[in-house]
C-alpha atoms as a PDB file:
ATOM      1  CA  UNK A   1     -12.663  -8.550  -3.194  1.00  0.00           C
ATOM      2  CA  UNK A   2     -13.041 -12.437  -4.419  1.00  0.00           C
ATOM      3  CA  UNK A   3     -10.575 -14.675  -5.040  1.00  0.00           C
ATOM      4  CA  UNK A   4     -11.506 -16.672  -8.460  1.00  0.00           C
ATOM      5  CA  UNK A   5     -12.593 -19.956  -7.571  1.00  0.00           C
ATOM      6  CA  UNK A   6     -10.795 -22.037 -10.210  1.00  0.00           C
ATOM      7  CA  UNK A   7      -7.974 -24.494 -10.147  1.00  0.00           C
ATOM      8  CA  UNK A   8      -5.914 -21.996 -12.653  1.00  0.00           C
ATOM      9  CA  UNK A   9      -2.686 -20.399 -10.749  1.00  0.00           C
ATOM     10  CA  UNK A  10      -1.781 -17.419 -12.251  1.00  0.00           C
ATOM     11  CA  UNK A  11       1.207 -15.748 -13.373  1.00  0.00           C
ATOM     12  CA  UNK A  12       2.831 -12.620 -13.792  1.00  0.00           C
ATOM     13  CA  UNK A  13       2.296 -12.986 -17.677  1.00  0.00           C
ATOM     14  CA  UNK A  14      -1.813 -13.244 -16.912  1.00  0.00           C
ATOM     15  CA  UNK A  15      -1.399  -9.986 -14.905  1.00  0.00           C
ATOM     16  CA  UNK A  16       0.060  -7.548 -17.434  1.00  0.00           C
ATOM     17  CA  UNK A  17      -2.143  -9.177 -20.002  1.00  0.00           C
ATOM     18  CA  UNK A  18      -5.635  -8.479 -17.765  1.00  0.00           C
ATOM     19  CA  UNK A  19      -7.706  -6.183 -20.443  1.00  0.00           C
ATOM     20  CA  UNK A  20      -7.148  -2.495 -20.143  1.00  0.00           C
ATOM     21  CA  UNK A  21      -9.371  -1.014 -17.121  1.00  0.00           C
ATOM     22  CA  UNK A  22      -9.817  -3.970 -15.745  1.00  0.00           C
ATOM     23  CA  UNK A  23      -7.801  -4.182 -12.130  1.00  0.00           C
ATOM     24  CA  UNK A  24      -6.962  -6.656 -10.021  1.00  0.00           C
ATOM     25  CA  UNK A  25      -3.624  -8.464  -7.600  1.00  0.00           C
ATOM     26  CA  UNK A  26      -2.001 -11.372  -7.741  1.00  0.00           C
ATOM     27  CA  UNK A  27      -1.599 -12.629  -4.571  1.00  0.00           C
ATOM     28  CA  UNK A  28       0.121 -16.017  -4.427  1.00  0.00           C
ATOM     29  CA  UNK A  29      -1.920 -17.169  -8.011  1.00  0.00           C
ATOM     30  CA  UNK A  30      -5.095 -16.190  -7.312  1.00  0.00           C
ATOM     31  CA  UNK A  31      -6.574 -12.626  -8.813  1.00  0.00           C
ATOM     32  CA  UNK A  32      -8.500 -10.675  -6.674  1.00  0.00           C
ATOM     33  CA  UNK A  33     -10.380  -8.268  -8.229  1.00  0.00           C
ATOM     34  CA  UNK A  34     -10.460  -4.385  -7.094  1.00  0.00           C
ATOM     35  CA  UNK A  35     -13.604  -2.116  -7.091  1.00  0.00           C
ATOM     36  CA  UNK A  36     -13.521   1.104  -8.285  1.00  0.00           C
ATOM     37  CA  UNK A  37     -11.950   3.481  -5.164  1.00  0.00           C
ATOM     38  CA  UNK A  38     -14.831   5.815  -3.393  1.00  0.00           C
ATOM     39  CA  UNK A  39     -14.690  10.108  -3.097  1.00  0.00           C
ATOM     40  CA  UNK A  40     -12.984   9.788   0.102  1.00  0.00           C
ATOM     41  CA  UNK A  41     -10.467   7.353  -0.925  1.00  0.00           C
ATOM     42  CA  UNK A  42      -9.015   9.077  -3.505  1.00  0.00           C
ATOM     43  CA  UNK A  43      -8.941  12.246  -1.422  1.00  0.00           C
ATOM     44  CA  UNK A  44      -7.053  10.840   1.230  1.00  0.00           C
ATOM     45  CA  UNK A  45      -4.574   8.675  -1.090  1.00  0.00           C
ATOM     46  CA  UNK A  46      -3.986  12.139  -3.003  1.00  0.00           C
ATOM     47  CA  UNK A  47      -3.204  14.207   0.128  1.00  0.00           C
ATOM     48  CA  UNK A  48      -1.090  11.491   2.058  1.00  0.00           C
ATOM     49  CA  UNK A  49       1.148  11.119  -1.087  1.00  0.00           C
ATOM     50  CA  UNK A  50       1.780  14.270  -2.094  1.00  0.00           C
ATOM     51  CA  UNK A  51       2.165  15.375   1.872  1.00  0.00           C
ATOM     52  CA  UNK A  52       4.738  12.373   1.603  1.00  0.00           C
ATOM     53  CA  UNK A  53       6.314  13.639  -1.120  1.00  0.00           C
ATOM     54  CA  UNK A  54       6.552  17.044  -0.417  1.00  0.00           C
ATOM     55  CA  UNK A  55       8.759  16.111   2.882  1.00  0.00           C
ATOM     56  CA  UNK A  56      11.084  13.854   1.006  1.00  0.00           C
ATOM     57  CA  UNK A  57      11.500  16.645  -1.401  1.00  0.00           C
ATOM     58  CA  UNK A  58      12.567  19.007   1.132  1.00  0.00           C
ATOM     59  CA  UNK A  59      14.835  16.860   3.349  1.00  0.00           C
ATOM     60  CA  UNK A  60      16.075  16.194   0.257  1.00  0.00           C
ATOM     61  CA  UNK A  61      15.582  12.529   0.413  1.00  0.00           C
ATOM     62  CA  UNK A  62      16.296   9.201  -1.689  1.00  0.00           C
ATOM     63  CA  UNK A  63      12.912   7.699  -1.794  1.00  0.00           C
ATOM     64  CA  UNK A  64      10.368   8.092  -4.307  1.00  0.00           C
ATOM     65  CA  UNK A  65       6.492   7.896  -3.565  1.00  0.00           C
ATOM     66  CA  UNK A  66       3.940   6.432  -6.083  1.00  0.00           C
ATOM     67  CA  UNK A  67       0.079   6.210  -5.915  1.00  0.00           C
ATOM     68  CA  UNK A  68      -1.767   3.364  -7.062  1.00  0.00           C
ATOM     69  CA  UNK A  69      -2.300   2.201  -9.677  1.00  0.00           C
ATOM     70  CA  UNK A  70       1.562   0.973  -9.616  1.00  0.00           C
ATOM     71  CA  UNK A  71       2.398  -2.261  -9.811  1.00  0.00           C
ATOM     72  CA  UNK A  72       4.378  -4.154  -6.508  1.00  0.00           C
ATOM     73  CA  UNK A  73       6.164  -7.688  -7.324  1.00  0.00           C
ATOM     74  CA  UNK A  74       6.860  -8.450  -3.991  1.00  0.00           C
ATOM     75  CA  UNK A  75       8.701 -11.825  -4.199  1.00  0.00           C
ATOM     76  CA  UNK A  76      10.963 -13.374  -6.622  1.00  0.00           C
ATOM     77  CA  UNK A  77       8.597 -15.316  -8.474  1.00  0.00           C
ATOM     78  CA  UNK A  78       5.968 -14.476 -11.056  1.00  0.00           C
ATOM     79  CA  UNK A  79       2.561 -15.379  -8.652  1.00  0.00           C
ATOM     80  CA  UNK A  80       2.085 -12.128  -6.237  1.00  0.00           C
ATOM     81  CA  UNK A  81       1.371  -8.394  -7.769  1.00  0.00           C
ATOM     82  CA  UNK A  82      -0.023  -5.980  -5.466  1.00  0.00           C
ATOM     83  CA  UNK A  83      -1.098  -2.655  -6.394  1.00  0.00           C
ATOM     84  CA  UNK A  84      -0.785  -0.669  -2.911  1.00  0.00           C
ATOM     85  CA  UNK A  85      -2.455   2.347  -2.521  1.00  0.00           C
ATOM     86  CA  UNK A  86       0.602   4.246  -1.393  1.00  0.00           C
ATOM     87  CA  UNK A  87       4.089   2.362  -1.854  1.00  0.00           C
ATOM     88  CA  UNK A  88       7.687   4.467  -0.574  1.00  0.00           C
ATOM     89  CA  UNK A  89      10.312   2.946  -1.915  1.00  0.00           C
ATOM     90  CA  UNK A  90      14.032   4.120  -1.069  1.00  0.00           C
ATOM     91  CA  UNK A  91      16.162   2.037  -2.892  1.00  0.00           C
ATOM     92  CA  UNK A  92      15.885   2.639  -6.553  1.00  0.00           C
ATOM     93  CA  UNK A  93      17.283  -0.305  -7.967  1.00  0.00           C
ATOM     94  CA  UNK A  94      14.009  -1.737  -6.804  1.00  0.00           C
ATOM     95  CA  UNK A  95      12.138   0.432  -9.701  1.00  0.00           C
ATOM     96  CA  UNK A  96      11.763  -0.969 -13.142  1.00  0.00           C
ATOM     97  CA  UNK A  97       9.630  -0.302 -16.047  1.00  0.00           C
ATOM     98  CA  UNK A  98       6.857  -2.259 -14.912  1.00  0.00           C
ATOM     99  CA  UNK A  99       6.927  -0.817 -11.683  1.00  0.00           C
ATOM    100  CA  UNK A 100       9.085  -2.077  -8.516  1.00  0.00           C
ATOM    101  CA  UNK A 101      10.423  -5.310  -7.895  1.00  0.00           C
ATOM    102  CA  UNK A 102      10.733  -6.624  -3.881  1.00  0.00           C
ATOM    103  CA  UNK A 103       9.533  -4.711  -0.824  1.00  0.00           C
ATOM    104  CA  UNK A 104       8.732  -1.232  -0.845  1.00  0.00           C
ATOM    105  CA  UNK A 105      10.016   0.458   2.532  1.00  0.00           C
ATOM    106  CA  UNK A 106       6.526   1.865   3.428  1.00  0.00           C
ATOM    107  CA  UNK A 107       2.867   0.548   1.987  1.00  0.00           C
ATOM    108  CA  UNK A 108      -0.328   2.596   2.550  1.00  0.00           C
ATOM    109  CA  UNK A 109      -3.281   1.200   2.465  1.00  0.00           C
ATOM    110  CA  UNK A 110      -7.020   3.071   2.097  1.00  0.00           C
ATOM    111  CA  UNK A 111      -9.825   0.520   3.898  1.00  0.00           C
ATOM    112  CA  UNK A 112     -12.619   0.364   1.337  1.00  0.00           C
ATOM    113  CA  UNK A 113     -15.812  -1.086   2.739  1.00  0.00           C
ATOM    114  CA  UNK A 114     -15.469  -4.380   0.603  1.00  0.00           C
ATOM    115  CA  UNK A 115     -11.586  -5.224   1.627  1.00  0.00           C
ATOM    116  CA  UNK A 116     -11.054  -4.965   4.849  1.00  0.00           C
ATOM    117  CA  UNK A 117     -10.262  -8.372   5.365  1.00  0.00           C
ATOM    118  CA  UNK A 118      -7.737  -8.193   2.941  1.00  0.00           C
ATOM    119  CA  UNK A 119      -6.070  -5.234   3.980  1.00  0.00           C
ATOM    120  CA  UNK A 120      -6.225  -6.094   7.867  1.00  0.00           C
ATOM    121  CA  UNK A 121      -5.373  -9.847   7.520  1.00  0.00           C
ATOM    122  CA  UNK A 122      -4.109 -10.929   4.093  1.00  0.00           C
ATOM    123  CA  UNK A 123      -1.963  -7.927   3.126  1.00  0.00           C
ATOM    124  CA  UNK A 124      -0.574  -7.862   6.788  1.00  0.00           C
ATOM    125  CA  UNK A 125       1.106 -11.117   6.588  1.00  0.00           C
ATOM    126  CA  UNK A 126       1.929 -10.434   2.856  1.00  0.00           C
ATOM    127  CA  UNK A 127       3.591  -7.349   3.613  1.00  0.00           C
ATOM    128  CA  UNK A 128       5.465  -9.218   6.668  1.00  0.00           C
ATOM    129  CA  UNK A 129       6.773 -11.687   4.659  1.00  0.00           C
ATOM    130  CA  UNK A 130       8.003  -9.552   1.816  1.00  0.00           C
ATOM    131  CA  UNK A 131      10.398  -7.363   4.245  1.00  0.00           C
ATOM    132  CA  UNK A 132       8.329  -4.176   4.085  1.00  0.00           C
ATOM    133  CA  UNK A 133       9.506  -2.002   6.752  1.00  0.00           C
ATOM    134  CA  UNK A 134       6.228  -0.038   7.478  1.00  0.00           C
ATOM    135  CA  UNK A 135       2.642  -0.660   6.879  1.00  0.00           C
ATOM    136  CA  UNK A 136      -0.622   1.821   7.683  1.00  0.00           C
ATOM    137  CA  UNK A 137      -3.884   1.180   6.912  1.00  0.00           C
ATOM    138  CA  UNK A 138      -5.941   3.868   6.757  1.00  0.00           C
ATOM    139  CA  UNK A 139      -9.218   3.572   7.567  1.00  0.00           C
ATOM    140  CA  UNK A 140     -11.998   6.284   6.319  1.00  0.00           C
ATOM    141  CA  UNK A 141     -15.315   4.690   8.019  1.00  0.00           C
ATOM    142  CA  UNK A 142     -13.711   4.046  11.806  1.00  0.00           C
ATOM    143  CA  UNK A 143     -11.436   7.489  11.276  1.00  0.00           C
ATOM    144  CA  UNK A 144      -8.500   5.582  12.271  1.00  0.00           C
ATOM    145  CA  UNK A 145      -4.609   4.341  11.448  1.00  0.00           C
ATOM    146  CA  UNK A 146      -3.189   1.476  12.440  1.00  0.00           C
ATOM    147  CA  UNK A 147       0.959   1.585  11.835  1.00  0.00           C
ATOM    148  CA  UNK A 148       2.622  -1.532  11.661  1.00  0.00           C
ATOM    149  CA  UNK A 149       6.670  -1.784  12.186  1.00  0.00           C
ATOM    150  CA  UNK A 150       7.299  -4.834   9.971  1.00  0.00           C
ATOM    151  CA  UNK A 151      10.998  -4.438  10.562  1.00  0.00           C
ATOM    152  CA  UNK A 152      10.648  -5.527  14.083  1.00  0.00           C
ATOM    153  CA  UNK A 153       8.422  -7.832  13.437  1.00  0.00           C
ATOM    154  CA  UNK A 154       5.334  -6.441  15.658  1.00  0.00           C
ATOM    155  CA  UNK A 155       2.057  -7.491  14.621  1.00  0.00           C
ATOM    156  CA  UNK A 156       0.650  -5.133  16.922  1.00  0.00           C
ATOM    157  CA  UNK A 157      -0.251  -2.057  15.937  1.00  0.00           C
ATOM    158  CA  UNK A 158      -0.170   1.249  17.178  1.00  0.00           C
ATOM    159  CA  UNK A 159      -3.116   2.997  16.872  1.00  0.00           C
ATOM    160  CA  UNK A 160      -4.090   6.882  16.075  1.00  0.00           C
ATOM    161  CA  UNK A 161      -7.217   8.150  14.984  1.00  0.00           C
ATOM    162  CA  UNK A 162      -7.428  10.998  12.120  1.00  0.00           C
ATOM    163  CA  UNK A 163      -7.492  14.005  14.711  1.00  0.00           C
ATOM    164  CA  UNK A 164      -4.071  12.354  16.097  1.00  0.00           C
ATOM    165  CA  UNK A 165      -0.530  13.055  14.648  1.00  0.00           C
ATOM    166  CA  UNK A 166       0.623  10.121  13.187  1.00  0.00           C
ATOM    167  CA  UNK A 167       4.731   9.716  12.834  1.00  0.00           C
ATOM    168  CA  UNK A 168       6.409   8.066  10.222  1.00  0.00           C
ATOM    169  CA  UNK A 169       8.939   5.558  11.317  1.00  0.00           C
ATOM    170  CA  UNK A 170      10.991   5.421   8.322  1.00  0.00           C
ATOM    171  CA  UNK A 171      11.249   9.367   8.377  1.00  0.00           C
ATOM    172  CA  UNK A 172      12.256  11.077  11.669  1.00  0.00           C
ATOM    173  CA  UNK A 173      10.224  14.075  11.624  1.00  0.00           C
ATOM    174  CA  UNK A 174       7.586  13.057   8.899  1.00  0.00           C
ATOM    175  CA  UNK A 175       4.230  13.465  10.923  1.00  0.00           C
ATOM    176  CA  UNK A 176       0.955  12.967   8.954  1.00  0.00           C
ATOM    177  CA  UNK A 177      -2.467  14.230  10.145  1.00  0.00           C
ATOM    178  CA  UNK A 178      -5.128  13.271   8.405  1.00  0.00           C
ATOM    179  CA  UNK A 179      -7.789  15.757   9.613  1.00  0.00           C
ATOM    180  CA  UNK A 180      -5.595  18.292   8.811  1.00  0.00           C
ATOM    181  CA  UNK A 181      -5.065  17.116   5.044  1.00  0.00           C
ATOM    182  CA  UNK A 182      -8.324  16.627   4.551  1.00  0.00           C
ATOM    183  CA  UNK A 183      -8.838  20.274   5.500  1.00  0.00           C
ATOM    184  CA  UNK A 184     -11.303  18.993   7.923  1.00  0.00           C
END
């Protein structure tokens, strides 16, 4: 995941007209292009949402789950769109027809090989900044989670691998184990 090296900023106008296949994020003006998601990615984003999902649905809850692609404005200007994996988002006047506008409550993200970095360092403060409650990143080629509770500020993780059950924070009761999901 590169950064264009140009002194261009970009804008939310540039993003929505990138050509058709092509994706990429905004982050603070800059594009940075996204490679096509591996086997395993996809499996696990698939299962995690719709085990998400499913337990809204049947606590009967407020918050709506959406896979990438699905575009996050995370600030109130037109320079950062991310496109996280997995976004929750409970308050509804957040969605619009583009997508949602400010923090989701929860943000997944799927490690692939080429964006760690990102995920673990740039996305982190991102997501920090932005308000989002709860951040995991999910990573396939270590087998592990690290969950982040943004609302209290911790930068430290806590750490599970994909044999452990990992809880939700935003949903008492919500407990996600990836081996299991994976039907591993």
């Amino acid at each position: 995941m590169e950064a264009r090296i140009e002194d261009v900023i970009y804008t939310e106008k540039d993003y929505y007209d990138l050509p058709a296949g092509k994706r990429a994020e905004l982050i603070e003006g800059l594009f940075y292009n996204m490679s096509a998601p591996s086997e395993i990615h996809q499996r696990l984003l698939m299962n995690i949402a719709v085990d998400i999902h499913n337990y809204i649905k049947e606590k009967n809850g407020d918050c709506r789950v959406y896979p990438a692609p699905f575009a996050v404005k995370l600030f109130n200007d037109d320079k950062t769109i991310v496109e996280p994996d997995i976004s929750v988002i409970c308050d509804r006047d957040k969605l619009t027809e583009r997508g949602c506008s400010g923090a989701p409550d929860w943000i997944i993200e799927i490690v692939s090989p080429s964006n760690s970095d990102h995920d673990y360092i740039k996305k982190l403060k991102l997501y920090l900044r932005a308000g989002v409650k709860e951040y995991w990143i999910v990573n396939p080629d270590t087998r592990t989670v690290a969950v982040y509770k943004l609302s209290k500020q911790d930068l430290v993780p806590d750490s599970f691998n994909f044999e452990d059950d990992v809880p939700a924070g935003i949903y008492d009761g919500l407990i996600i184990n990836i081996k299991n999901i994976l039907g591993e």
